[in-house]
C-alpha atoms as a PDB file:
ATOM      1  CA  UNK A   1     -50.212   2.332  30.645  1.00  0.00           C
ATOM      2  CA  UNK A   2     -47.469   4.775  30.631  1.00  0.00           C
ATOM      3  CA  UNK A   3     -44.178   4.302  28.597  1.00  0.00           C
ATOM      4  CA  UNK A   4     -40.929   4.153  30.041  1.00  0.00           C
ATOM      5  CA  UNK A   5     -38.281   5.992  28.665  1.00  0.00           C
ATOM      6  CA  UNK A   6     -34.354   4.690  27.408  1.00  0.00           C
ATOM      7  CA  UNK A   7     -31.977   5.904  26.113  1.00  0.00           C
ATOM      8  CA  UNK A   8     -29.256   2.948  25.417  1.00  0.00           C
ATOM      9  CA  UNK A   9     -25.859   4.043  24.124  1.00  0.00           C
ATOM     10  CA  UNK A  10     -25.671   7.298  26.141  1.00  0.00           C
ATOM     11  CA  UNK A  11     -22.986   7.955  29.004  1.00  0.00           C
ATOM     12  CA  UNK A  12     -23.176  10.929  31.411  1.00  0.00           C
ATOM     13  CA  UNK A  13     -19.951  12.038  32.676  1.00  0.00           C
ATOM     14  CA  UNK A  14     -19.529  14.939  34.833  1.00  0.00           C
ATOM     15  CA  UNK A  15     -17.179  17.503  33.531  1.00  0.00           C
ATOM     16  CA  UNK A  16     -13.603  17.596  35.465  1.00  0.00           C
ATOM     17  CA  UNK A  17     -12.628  20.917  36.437  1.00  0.00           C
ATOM     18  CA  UNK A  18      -9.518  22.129  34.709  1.00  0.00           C
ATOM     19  CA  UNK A  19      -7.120  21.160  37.777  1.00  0.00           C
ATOM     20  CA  UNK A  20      -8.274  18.128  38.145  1.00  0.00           C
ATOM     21  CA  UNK A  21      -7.550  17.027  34.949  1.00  0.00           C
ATOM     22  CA  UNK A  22      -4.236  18.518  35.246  1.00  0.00           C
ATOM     23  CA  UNK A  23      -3.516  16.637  38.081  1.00  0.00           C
ATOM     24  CA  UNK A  24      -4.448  13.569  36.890  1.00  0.00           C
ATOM     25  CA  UNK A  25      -2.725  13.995  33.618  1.00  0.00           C
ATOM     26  CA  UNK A  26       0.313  14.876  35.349  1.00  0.00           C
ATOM     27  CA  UNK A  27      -0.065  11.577  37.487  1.00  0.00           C
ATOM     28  CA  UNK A  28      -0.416   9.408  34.383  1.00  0.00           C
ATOM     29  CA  UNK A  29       2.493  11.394  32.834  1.00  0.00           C
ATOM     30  CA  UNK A  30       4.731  10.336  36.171  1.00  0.00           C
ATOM     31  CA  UNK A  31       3.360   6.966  36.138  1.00  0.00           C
ATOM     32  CA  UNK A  32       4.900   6.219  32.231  1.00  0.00           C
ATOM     33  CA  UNK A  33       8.073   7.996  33.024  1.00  0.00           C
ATOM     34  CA  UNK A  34       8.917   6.077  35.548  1.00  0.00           C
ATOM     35  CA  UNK A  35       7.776   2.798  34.427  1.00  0.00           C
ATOM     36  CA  UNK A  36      10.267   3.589  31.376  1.00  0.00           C
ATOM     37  CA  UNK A  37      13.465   4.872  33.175  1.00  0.00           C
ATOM     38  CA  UNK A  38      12.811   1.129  35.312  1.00  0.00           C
ATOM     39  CA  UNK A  39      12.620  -0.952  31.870  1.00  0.00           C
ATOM     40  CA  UNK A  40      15.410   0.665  30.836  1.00  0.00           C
ATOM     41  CA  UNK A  41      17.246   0.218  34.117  1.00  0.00           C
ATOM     42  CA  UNK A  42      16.617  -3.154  34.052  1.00  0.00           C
ATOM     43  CA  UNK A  43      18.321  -3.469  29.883  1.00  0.00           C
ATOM     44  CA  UNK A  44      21.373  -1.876  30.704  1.00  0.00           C
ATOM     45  CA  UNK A  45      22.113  -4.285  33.876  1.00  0.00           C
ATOM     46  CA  UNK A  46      25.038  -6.120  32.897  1.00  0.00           C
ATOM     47  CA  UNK A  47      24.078  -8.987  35.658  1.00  0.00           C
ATOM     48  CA  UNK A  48      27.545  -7.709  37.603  1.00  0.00           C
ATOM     49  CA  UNK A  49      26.638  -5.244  40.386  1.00  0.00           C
ATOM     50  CA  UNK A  50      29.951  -3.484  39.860  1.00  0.00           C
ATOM     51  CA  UNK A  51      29.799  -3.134  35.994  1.00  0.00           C
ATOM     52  CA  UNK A  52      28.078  -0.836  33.640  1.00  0.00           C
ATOM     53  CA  UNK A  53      27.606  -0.858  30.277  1.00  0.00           C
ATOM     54  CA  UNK A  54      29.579   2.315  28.675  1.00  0.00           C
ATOM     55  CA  UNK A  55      31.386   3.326  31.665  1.00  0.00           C
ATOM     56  CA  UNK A  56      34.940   2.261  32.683  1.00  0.00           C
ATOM     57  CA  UNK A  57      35.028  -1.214  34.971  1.00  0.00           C
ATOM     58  CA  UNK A  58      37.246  -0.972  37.799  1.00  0.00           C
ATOM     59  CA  UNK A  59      40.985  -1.127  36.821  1.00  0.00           C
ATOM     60  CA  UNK A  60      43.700  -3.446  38.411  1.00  0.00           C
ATOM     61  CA  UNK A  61      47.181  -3.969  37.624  1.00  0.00           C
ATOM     62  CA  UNK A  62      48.306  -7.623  36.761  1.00  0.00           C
ATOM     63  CA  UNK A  63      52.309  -9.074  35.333  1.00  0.00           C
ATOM     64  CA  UNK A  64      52.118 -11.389  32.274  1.00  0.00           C
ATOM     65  CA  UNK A  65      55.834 -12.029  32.479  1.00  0.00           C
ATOM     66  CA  UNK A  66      56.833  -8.761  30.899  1.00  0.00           C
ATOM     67  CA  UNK A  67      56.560  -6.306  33.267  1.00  0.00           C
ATOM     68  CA  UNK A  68      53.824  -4.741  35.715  1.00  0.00           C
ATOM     69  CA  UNK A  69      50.749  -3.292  33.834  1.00  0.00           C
ATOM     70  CA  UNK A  70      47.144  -2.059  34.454  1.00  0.00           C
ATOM     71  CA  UNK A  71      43.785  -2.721  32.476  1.00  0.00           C
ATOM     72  CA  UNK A  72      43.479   0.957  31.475  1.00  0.00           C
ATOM     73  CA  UNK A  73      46.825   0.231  29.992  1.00  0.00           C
ATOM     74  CA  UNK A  74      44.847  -1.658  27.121  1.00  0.00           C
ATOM     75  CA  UNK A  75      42.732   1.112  25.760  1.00  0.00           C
ATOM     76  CA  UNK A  76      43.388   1.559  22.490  1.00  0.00           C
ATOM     77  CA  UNK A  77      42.123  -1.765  21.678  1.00  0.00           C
ATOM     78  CA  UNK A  78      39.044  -4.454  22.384  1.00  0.00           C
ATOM     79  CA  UNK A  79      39.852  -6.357  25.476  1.00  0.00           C
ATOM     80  CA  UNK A  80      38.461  -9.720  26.536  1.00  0.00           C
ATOM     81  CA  UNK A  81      38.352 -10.522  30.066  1.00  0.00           C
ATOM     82  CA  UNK A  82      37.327 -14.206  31.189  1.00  0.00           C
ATOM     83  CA  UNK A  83      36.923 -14.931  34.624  1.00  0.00           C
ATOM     84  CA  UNK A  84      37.089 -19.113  35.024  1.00  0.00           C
ATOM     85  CA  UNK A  85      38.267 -21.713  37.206  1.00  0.00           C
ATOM     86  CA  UNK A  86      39.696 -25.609  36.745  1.00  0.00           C
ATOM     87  CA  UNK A  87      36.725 -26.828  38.631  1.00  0.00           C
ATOM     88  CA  UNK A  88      34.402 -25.205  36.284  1.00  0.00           C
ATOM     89  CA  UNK A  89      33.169 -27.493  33.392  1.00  0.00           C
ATOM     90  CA  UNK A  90      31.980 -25.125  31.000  1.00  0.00           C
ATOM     91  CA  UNK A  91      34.878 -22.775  31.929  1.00  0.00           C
ATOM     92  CA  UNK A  92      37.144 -25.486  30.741  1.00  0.00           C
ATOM     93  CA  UNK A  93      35.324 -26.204  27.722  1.00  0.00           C
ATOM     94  CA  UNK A  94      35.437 -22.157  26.658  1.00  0.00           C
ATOM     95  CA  UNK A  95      39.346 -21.944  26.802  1.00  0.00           C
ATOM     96  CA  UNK A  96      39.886 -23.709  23.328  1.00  0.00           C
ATOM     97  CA  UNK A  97      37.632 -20.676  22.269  1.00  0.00           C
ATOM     98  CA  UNK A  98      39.711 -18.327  23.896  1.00  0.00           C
ATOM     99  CA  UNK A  99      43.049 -19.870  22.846  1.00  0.00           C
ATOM    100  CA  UNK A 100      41.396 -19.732  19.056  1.00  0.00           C
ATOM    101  CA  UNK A 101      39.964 -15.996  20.123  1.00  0.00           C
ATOM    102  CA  UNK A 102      43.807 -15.312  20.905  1.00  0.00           C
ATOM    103  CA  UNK A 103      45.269 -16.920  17.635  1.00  0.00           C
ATOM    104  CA  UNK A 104      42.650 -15.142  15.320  1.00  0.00           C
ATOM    105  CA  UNK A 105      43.475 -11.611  16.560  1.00  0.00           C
ATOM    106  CA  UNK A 106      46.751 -11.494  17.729  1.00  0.00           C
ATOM    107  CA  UNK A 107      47.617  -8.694  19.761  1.00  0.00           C
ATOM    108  CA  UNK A 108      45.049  -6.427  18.450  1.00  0.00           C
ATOM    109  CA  UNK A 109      42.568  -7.671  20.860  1.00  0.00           C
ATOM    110  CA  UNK A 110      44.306  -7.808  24.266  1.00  0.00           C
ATOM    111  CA  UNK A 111      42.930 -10.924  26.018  1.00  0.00           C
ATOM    112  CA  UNK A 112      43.286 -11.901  29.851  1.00  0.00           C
ATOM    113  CA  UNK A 113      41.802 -14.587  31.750  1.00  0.00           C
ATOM    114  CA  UNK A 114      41.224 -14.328  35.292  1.00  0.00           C
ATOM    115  CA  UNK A 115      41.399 -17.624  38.283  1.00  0.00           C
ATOM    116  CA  UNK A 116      40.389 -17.043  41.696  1.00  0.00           C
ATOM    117  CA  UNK A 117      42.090 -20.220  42.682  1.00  0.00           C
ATOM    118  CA  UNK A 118      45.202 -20.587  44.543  1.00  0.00           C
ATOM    119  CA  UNK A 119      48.517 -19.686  43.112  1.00  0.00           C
ATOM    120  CA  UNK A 120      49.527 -22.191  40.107  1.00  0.00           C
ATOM    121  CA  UNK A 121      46.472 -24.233  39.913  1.00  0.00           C
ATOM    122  CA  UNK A 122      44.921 -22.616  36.593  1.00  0.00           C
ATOM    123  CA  UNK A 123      49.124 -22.105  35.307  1.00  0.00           C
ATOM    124  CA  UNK A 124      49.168 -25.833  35.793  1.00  0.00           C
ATOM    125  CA  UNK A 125      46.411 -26.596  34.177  1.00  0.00           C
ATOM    126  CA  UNK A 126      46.800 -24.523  31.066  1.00  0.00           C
ATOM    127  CA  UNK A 127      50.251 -26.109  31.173  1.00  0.00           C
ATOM    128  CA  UNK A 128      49.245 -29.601  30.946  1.00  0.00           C
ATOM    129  CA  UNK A 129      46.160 -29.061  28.424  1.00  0.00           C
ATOM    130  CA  UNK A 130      48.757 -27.281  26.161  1.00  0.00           C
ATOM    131  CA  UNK A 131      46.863 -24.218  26.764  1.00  0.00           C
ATOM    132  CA  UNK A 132      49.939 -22.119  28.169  1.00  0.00           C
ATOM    133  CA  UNK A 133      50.330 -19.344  25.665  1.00  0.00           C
ATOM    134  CA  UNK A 134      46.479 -18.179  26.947  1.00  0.00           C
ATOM    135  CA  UNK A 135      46.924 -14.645  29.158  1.00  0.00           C
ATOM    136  CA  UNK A 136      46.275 -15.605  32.989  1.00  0.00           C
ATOM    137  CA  UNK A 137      46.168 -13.451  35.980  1.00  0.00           C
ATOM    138  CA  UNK A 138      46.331 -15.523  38.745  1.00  0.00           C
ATOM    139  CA  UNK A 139      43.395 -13.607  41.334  1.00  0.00           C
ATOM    140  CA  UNK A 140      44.327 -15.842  44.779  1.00  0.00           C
ATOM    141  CA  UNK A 141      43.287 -13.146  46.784  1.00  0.00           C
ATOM    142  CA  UNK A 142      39.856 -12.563  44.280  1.00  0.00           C
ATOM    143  CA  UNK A 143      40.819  -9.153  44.934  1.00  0.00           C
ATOM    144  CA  UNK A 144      39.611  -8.471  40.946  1.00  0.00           C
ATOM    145  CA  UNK A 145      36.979 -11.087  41.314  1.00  0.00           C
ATOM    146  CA  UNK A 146      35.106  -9.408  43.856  1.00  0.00           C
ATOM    147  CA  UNK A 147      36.330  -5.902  42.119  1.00  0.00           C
ATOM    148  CA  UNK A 148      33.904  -6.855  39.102  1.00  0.00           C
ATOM    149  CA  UNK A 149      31.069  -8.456  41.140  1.00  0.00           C
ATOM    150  CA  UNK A 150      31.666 -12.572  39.731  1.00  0.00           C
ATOM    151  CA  UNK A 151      29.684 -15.072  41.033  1.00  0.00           C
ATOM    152  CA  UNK A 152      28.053 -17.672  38.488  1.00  0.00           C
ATOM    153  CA  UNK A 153      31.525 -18.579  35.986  1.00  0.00           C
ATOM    154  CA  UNK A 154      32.101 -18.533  33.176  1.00  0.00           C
ATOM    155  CA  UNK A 155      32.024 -14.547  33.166  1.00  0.00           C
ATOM    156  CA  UNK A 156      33.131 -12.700  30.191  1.00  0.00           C
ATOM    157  CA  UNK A 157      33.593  -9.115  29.578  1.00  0.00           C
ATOM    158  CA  UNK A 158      34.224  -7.373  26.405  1.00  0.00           C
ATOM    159  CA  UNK A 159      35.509  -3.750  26.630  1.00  0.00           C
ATOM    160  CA  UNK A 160      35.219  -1.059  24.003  1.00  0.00           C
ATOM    161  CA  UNK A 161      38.978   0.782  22.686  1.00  0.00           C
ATOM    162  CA  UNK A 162      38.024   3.464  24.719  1.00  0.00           C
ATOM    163  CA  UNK A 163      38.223   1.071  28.134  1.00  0.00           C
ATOM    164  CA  UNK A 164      34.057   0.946  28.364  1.00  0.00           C
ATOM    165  CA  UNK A 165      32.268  -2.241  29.529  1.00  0.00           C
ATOM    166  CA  UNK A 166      30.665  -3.354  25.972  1.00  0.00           C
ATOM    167  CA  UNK A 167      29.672  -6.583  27.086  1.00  0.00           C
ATOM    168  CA  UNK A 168      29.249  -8.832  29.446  1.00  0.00           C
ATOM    169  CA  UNK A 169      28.416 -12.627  28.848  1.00  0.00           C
ATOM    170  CA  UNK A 170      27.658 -15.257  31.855  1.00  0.00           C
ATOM    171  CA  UNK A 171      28.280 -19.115  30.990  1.00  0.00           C
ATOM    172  CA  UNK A 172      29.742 -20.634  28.182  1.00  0.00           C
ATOM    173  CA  UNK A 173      30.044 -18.539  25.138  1.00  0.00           C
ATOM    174  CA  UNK A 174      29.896 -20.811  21.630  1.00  0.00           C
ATOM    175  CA  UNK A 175      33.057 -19.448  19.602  1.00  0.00           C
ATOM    176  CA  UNK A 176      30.696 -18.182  17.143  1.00  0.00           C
ATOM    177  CA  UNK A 177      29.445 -15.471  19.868  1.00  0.00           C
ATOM    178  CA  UNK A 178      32.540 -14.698  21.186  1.00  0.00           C
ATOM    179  CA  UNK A 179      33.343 -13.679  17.376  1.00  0.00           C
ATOM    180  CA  UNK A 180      30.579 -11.715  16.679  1.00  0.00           C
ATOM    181  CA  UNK A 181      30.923  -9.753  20.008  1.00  0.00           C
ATOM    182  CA  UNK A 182      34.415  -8.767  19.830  1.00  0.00           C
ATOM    183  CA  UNK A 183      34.091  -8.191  15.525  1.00  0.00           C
ATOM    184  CA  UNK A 184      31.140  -5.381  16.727  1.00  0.00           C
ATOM    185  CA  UNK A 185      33.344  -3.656  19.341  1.00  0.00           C
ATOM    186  CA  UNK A 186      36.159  -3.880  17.057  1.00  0.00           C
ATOM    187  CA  UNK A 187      34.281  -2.010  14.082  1.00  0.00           C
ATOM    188  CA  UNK A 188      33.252   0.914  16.324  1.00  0.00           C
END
């Protein structure tokens, strides 16, 4: 009887020429790079089309009673924007936060909250829920609305002293958040 031979534990691989395994390595190389830049793409979306995080969000001019004025007006100091609407449960349930938010900093946070409703609905509604000291620009036309991409509301934005998107929140924010967020941009 003749024996058969094994050998177990052995792999024969033929040997790549040098370009090929350039090639390849340069695929695989590709491959990671581009996997990463779309990860990272995908943590810097701020869930608004029209908004990125550290660059400038689009600027608008609004009157608060004292005078024309325009967002990049505000740099110098955090600014909280808050897009809402009387129809809007949690929306209406965030502005004791944001009338708190506006006690607790004064005017070194610059606040503003924006209705796309028609004229005097949100005025009359922060009027009646003794809310009427709370910054409102009153966005009929949703010409800033659709300037910063809102759908889904509550929307809230927090901007850096140098006018840069910081943050951007969707649905109710617990006071506690809303804190913490504005403390960090305030302490850069």
């Amino acid at each position: 009887m003749a024996s058969v031979g094994c050998c177990v534990g052995v792999v024969m691989r033929a040997a790549w020429p040098p370009a090929v395994r350039f090639l390849v390595a340069t695929l695989a190389l590709a491959v990671i790079v581009s996997a990463t830049s779309e990860a990272r793409g995908k943590k810097s979306s701020t869930g608004l089309k029209n908004l990125a995080y550290a660059k400038l969000p689009p600027d608008f001019a609004f009157d608060l009673g004292a005078g024309p004025e325009r967002l990049r007006d505000l740099v110098g100091r955090p600014v909280v924007l808050n897009f809402w609407a009387t129809w809007c449960e949690p929306c209406r349930d965030e502005l004791g936060a944001l009338e708190k938010l506006r006690e607790l900093y004064g005017s070194s946070v610059a606040l503003l909250t924006v209705a796309a409703q028609p004229r005097g609905v949100a005025r009359s509604y922060l009027d009646q829920h003794n809310l009427g000291a709370v910054p409102l620009l009153e966005d009929d036309e949703r010409k800033v609305t659709d300037a910063y991409s809102v759908g889904p509301l509550p929307a809230t934005v927090i901007l850096r002293r140098d006018g840069t998107v910081a943050r951007v929140m969707i649905g109710e924010i617990p006071m506690d958040d809303l804190k913490a967020a504005i403390d960090a941009v305030a302490g850069e």
